[in-house]
Protein backbone atom coordinates (compact mmCIF):
# COMPACT_ATOMS: atom_id res chain seq x y z
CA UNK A 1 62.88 41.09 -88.03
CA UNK A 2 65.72 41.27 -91.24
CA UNK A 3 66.78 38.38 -92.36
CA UNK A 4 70.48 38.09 -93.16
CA UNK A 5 69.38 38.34 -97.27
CA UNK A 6 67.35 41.94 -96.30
CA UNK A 7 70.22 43.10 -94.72
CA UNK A 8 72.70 42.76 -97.18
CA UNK A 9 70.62 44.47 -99.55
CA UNK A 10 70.37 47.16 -97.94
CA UNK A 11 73.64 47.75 -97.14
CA UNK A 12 74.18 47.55 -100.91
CA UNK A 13 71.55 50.22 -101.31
CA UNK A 14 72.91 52.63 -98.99
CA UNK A 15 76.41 52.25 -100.25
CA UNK A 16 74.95 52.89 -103.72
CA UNK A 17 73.45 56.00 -102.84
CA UNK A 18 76.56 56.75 -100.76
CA UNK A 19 78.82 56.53 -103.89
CA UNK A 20 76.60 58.53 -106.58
CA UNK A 21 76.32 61.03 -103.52
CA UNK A 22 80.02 60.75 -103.64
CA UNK A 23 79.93 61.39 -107.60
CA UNK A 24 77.37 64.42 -107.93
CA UNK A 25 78.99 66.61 -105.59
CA UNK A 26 82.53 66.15 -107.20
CA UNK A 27 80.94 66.38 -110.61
CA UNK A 28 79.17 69.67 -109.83
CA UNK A 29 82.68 71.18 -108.13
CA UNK A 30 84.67 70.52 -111.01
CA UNK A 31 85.90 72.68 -113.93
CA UNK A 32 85.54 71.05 -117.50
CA UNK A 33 86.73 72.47 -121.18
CA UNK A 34 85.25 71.55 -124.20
CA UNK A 35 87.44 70.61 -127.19
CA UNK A 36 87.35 69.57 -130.80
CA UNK A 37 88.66 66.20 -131.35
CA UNK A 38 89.67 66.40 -134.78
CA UNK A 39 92.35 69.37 -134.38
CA UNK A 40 92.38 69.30 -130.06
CA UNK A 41 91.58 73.04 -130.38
CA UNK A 42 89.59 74.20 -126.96
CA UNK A 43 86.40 75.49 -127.64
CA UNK A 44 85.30 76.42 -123.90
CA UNK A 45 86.91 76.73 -120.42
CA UNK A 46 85.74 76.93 -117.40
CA UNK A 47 82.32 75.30 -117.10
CA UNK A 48 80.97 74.47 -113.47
CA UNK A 49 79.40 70.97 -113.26
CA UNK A 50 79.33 68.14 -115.28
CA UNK A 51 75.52 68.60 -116.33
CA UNK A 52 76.86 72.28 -117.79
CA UNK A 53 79.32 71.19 -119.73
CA UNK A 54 77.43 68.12 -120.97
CA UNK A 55 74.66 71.29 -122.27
CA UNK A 56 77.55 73.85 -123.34
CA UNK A 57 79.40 70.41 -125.40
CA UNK A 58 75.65 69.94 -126.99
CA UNK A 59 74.95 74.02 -128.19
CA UNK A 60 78.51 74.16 -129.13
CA UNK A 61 78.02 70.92 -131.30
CA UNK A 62 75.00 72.34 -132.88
CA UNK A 63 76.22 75.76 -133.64
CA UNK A 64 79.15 74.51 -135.40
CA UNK A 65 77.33 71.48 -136.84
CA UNK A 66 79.74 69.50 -136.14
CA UNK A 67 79.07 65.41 -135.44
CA UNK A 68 78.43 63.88 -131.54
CA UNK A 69 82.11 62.15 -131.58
CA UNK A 70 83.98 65.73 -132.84
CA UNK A 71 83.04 67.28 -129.42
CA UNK A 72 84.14 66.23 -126.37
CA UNK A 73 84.71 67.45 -122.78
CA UNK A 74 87.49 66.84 -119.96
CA UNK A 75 88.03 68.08 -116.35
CA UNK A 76 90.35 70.73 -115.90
CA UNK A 77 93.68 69.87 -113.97
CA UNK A 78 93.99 71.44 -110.81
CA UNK A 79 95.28 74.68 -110.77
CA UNK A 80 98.51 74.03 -108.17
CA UNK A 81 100.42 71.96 -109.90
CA UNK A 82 103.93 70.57 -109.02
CA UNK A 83 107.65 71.95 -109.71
CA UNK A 84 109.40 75.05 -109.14
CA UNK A 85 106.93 78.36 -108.17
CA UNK A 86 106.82 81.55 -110.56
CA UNK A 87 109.81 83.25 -108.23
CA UNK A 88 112.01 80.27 -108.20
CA UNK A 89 111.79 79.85 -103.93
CA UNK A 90 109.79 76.97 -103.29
CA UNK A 91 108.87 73.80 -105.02
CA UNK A 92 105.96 71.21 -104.94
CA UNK A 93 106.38 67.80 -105.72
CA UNK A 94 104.11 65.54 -107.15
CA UNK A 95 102.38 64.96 -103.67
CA UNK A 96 101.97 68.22 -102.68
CA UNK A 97 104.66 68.75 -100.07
CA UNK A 98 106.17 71.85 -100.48
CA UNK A 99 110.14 72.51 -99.82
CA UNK A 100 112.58 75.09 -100.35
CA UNK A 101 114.67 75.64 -103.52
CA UNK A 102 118.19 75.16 -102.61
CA UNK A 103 120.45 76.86 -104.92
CA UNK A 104 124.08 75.99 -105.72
CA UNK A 105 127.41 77.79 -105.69
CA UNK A 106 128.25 76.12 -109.35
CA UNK A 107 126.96 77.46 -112.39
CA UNK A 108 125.13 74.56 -115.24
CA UNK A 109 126.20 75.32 -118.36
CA UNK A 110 124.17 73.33 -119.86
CA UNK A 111 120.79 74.69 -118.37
CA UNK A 112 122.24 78.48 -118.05
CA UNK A 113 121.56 78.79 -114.51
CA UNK A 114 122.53 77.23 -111.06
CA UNK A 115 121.83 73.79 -110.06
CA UNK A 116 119.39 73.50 -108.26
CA UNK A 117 117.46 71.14 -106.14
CA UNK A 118 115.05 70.61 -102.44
CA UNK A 119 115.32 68.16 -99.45
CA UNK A 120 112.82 66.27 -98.69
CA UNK A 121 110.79 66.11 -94.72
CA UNK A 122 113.01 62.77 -94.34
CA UNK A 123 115.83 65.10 -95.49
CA UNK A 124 116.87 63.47 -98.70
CA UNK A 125 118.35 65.84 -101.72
CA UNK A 126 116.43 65.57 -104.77
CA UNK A 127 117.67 67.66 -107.98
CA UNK A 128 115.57 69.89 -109.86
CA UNK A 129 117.70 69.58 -113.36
């Protein structure tokens, strides 16, 4: 029979594994670039997987000679990101609820177009300049 002690720890094993579980699979899903830290210029895109990039970050580093700390590597943002869509009809906010642009009768001047703006599922107007 566990005592109270054994059980604990193993809980705290199993979550362990649980989390870095957790990790690898997001790791290996994501997109990283590679950059160069002293002028932020991009030096890859697109690597699969953490352990990839880690390797493309190290040949790239090498082949340029460049030191460990001028090379680094980031995940790429996701590629739906929020505001107004390429044909101007719908809009994502920062959540990812999408609503329809609602344009207005009066011109902005100051933007060169129609104001513009969405409501919201609770039906609050939010504007968009």
């Amino acid at each position: 029979m566990q005592t109270q002690h054994q059980h604990h720890i193993w809980n705290t094993l199993q979550r362990v594994i649980r989390e870095n579980r957790v990790k690898t699979v997001i790791s290996e899903k994501t997109s990283f670039y590679i950059y160069h830290t002293d002028t932020n210029a991009v030096l890859a895109r697109g690597i699969q997987g953490f352990e990839a990039a880690k390797a493309k970050a190290n040949e790239l580093r090498k082949s340029k000679g460049l030191k460990w700390d001028q090379v680094k590597f980031k995940a790429e943002r996701k590629s739906s990101q929020f505001g107004v869509s390429a044909d101007g009809r719908t809009f994502t906010n920062a959540y990812g609820q999408q609503g329809r642009v609602e344009y207005a009768p009066r011109y902005n001047p100051s933007k060169g177009r129609r104001f513009r703006g969405y409501t919201d599922a609770q039906g609050n107007y939010h504007d968009l300049d």
